[in-house]
N, C-alpha and C. Protein backbone atom coordinates (compact mmCIF):
# COMPACT_ATOMS: atom_id res chain seq x y z
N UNK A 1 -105.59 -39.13 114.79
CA UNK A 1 -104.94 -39.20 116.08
C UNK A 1 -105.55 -38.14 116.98
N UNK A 2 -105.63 -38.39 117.63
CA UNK A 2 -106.53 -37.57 119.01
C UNK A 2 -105.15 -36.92 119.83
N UNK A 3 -105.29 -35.66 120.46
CA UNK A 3 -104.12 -35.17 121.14
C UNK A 3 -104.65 -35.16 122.47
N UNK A 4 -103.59 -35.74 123.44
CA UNK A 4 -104.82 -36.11 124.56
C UNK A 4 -103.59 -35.19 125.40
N UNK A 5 -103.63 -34.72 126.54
CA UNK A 5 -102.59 -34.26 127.65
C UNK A 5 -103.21 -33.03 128.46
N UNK A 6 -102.01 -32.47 128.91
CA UNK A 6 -102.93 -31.43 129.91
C UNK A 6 -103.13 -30.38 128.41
N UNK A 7 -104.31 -29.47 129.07
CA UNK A 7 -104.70 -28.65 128.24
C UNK A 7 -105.06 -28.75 126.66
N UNK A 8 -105.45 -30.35 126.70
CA UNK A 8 -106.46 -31.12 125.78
C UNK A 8 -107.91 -31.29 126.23
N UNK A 9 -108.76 -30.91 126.50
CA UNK A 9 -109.53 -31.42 127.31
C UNK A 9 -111.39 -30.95 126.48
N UNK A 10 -110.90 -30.66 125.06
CA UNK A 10 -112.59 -29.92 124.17
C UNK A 10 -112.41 -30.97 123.36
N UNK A 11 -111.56 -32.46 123.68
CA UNK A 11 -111.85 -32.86 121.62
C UNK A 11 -111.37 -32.80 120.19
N UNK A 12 -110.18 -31.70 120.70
CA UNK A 12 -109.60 -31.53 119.62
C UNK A 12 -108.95 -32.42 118.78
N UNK A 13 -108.82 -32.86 117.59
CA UNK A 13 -107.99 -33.37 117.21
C UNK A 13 -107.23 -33.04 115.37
N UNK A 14 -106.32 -33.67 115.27
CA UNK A 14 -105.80 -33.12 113.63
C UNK A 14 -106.59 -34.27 112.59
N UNK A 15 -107.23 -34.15 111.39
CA UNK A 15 -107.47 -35.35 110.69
C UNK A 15 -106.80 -34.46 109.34
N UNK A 16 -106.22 -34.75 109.30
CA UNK A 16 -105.37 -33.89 108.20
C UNK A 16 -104.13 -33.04 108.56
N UNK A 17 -104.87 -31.81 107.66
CA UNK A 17 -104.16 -30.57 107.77
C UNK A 17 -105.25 -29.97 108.50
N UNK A 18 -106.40 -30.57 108.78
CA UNK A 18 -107.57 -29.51 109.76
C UNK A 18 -107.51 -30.00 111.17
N UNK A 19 -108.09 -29.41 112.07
CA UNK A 19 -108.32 -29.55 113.42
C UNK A 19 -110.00 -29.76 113.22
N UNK A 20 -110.42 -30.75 114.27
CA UNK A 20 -111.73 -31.02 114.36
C UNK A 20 -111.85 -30.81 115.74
N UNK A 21 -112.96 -30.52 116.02
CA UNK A 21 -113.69 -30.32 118.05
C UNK A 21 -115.13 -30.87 118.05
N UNK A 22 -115.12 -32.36 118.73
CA UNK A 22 -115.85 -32.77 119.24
C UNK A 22 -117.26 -32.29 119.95
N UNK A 23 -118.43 -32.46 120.02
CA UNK A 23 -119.70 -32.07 121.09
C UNK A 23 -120.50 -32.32 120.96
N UNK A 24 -121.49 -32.57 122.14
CA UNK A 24 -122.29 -33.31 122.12
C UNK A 24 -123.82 -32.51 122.12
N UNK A 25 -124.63 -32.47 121.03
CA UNK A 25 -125.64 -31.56 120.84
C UNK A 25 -127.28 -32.23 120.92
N UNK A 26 -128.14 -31.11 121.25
CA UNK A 26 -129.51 -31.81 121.43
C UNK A 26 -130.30 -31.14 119.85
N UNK A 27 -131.14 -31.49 119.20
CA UNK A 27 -131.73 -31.12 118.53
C UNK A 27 -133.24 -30.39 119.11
N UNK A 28 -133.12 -29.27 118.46
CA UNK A 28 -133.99 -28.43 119.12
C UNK A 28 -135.67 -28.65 119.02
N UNK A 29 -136.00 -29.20 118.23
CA UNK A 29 -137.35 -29.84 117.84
C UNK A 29 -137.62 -30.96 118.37
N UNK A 30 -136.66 -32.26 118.55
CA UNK A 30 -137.16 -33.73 119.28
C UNK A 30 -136.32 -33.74 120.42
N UNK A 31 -135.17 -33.15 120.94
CA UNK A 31 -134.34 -33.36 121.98
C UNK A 31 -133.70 -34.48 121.57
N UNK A 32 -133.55 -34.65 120.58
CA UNK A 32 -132.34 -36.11 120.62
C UNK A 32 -131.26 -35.53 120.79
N UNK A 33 -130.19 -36.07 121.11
CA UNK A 33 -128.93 -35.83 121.28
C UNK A 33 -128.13 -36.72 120.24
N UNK A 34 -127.13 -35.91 120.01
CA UNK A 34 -126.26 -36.36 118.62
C UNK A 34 -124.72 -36.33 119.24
N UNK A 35 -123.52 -36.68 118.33
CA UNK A 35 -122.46 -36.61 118.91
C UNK A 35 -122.24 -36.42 117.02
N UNK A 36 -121.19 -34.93 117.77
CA UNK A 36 -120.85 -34.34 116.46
C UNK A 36 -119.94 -33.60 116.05
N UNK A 37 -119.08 -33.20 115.44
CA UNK A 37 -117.76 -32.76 115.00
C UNK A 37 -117.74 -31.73 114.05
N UNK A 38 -117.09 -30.70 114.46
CA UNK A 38 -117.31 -29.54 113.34
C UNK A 38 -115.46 -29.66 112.80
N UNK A 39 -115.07 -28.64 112.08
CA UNK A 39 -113.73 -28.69 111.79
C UNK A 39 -113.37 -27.10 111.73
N UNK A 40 -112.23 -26.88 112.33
CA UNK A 40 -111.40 -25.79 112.39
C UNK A 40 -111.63 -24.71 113.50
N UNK A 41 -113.27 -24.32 113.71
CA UNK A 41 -113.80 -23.85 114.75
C UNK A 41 -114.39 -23.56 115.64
N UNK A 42 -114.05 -23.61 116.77
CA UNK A 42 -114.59 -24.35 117.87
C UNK A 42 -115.53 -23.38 117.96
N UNK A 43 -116.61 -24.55 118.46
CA UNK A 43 -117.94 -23.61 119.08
C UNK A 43 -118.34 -23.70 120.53
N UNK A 44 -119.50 -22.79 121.01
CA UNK A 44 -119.30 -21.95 122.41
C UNK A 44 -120.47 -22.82 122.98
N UNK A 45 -120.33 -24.09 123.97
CA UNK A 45 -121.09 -24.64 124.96
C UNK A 45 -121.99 -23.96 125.52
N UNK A 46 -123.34 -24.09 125.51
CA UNK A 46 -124.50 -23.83 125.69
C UNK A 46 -124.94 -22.71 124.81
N UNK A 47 -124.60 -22.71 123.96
CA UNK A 47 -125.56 -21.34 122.56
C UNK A 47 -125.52 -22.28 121.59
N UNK A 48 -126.44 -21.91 120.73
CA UNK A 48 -127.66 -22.46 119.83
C UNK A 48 -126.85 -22.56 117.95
N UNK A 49 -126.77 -23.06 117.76
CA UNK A 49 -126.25 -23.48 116.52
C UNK A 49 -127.36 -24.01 115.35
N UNK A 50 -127.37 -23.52 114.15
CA UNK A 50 -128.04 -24.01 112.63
C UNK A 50 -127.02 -25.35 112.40
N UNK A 51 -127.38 -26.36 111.90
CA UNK A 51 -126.28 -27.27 111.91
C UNK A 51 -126.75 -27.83 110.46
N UNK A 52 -126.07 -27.75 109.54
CA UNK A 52 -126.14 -28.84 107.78
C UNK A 52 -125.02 -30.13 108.37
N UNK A 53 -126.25 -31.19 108.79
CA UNK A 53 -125.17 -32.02 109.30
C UNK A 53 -125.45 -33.23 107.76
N UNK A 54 -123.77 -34.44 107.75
CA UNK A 54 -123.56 -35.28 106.63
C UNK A 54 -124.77 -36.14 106.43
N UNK A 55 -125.67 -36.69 107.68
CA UNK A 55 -126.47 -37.67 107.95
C UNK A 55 -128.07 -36.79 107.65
N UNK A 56 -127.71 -35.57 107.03
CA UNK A 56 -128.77 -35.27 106.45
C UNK A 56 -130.11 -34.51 107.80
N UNK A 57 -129.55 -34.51 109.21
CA UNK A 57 -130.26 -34.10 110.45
C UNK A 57 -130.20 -32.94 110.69
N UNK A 58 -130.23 -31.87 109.78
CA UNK A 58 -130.72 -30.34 109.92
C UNK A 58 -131.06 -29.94 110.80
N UNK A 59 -130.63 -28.49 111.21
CA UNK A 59 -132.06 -27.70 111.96
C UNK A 59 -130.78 -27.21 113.13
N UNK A 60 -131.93 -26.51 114.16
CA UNK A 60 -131.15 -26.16 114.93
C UNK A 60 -130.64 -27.09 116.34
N UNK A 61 -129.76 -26.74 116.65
CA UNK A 61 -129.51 -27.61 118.01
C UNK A 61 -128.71 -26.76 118.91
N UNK A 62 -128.66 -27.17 120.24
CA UNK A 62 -128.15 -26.57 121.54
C UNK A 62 -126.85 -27.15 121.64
N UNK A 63 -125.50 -26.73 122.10
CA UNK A 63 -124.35 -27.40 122.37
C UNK A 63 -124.38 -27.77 123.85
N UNK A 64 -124.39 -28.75 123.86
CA UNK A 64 -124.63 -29.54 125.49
C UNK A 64 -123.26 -29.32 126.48
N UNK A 65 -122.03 -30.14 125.41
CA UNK A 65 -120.65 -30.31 126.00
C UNK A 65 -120.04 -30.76 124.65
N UNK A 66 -118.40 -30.52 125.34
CA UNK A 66 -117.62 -30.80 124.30
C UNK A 66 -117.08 -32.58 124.81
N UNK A 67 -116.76 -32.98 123.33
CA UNK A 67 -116.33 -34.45 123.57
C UNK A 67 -115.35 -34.78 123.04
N UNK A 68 -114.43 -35.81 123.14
CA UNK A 68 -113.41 -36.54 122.35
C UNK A 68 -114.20 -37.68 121.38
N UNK A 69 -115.20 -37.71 121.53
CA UNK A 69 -115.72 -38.21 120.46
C UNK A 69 -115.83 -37.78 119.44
N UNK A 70 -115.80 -38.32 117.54
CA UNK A 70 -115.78 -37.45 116.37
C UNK A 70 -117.36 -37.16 116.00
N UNK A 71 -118.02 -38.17 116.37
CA UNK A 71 -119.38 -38.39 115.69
C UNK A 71 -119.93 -37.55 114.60
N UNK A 72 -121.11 -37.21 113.97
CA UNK A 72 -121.62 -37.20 112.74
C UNK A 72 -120.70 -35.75 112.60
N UNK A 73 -120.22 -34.98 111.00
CA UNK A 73 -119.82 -34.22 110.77
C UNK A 73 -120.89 -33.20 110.62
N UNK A 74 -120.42 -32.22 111.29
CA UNK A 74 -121.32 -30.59 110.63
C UNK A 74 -120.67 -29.98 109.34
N UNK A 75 -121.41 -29.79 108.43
CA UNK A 75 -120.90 -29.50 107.42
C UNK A 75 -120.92 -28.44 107.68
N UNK A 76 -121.95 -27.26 107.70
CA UNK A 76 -122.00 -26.01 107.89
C UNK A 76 -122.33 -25.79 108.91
N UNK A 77 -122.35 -24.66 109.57
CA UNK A 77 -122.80 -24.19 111.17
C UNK A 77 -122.82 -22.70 111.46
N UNK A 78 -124.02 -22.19 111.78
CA UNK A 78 -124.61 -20.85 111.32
C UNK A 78 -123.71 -19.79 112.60
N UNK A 79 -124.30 -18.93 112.80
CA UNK A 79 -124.03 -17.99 113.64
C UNK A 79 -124.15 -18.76 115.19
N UNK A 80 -123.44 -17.90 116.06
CA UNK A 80 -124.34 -18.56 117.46
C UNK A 80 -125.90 -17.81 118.10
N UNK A 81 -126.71 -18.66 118.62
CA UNK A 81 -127.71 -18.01 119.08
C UNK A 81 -127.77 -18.11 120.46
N UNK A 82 -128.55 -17.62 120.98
CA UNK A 82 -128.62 -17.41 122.86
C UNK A 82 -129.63 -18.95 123.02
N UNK A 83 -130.22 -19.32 122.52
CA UNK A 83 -131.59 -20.12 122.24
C UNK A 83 -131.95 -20.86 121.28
N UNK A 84 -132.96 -22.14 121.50
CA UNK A 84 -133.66 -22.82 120.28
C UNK A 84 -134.50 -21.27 119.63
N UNK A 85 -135.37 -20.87 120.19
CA UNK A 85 -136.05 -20.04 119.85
C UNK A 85 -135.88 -18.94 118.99
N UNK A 86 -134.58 -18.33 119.27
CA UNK A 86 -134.32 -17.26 118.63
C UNK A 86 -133.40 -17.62 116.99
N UNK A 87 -132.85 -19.11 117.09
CA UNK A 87 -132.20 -19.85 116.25
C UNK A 87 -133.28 -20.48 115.14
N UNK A 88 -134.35 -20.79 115.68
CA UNK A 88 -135.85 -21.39 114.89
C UNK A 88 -136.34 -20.28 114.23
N UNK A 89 -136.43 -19.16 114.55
CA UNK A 89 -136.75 -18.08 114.26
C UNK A 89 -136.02 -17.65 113.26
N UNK A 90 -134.75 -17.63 113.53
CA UNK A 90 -134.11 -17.37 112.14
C UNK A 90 -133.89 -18.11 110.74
N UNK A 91 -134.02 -19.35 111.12
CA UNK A 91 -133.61 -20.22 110.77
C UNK A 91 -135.35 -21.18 109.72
């Protein structure tokens, strides 16, 4: 169930006992854009994320915007970075 009203407005939703947050990310190597769902904690629109995503699409990516969409799950999700660059670098 999706919680939609005022001061809903990142995606959030319950699938359980967890909260998930929606967003929509570019991959830092081809620029594709993904639609993708982390769980429990929300992450910070426009800084740079390591992403172990389910569909097996690694690596780093940029957070574009947040969505009400669930799309592919992030399993893991590293520190935030300022950049592809400084995220590739670590990463």
């Amino acid at each position: 169930m999706i919680n939609q009203g005022i001061g809903r407005i990142n995606g959030e939703a319950e699938l359980g006992a967890s909260i998930w947050y929606g967003y929509i990310v570019e991959d830092c190597a081809t620029l594709h854009t993904h639609h993708i769902h982390v769980h429990d904690n929300p992450l910070e629109v426009g800084k740079t994320y390591y992403f172990v995503m389910e569909n097996n699409d690694n690596g780093c990516h940029k957070v574009l915007s947040s969505t009400q969409s669930e799309g592919v799950h992030a399993e893991a999700t590293s520190i935030a970075y300022d950049d592809c660059a400084e995220c590739q670098a670590a990463n």
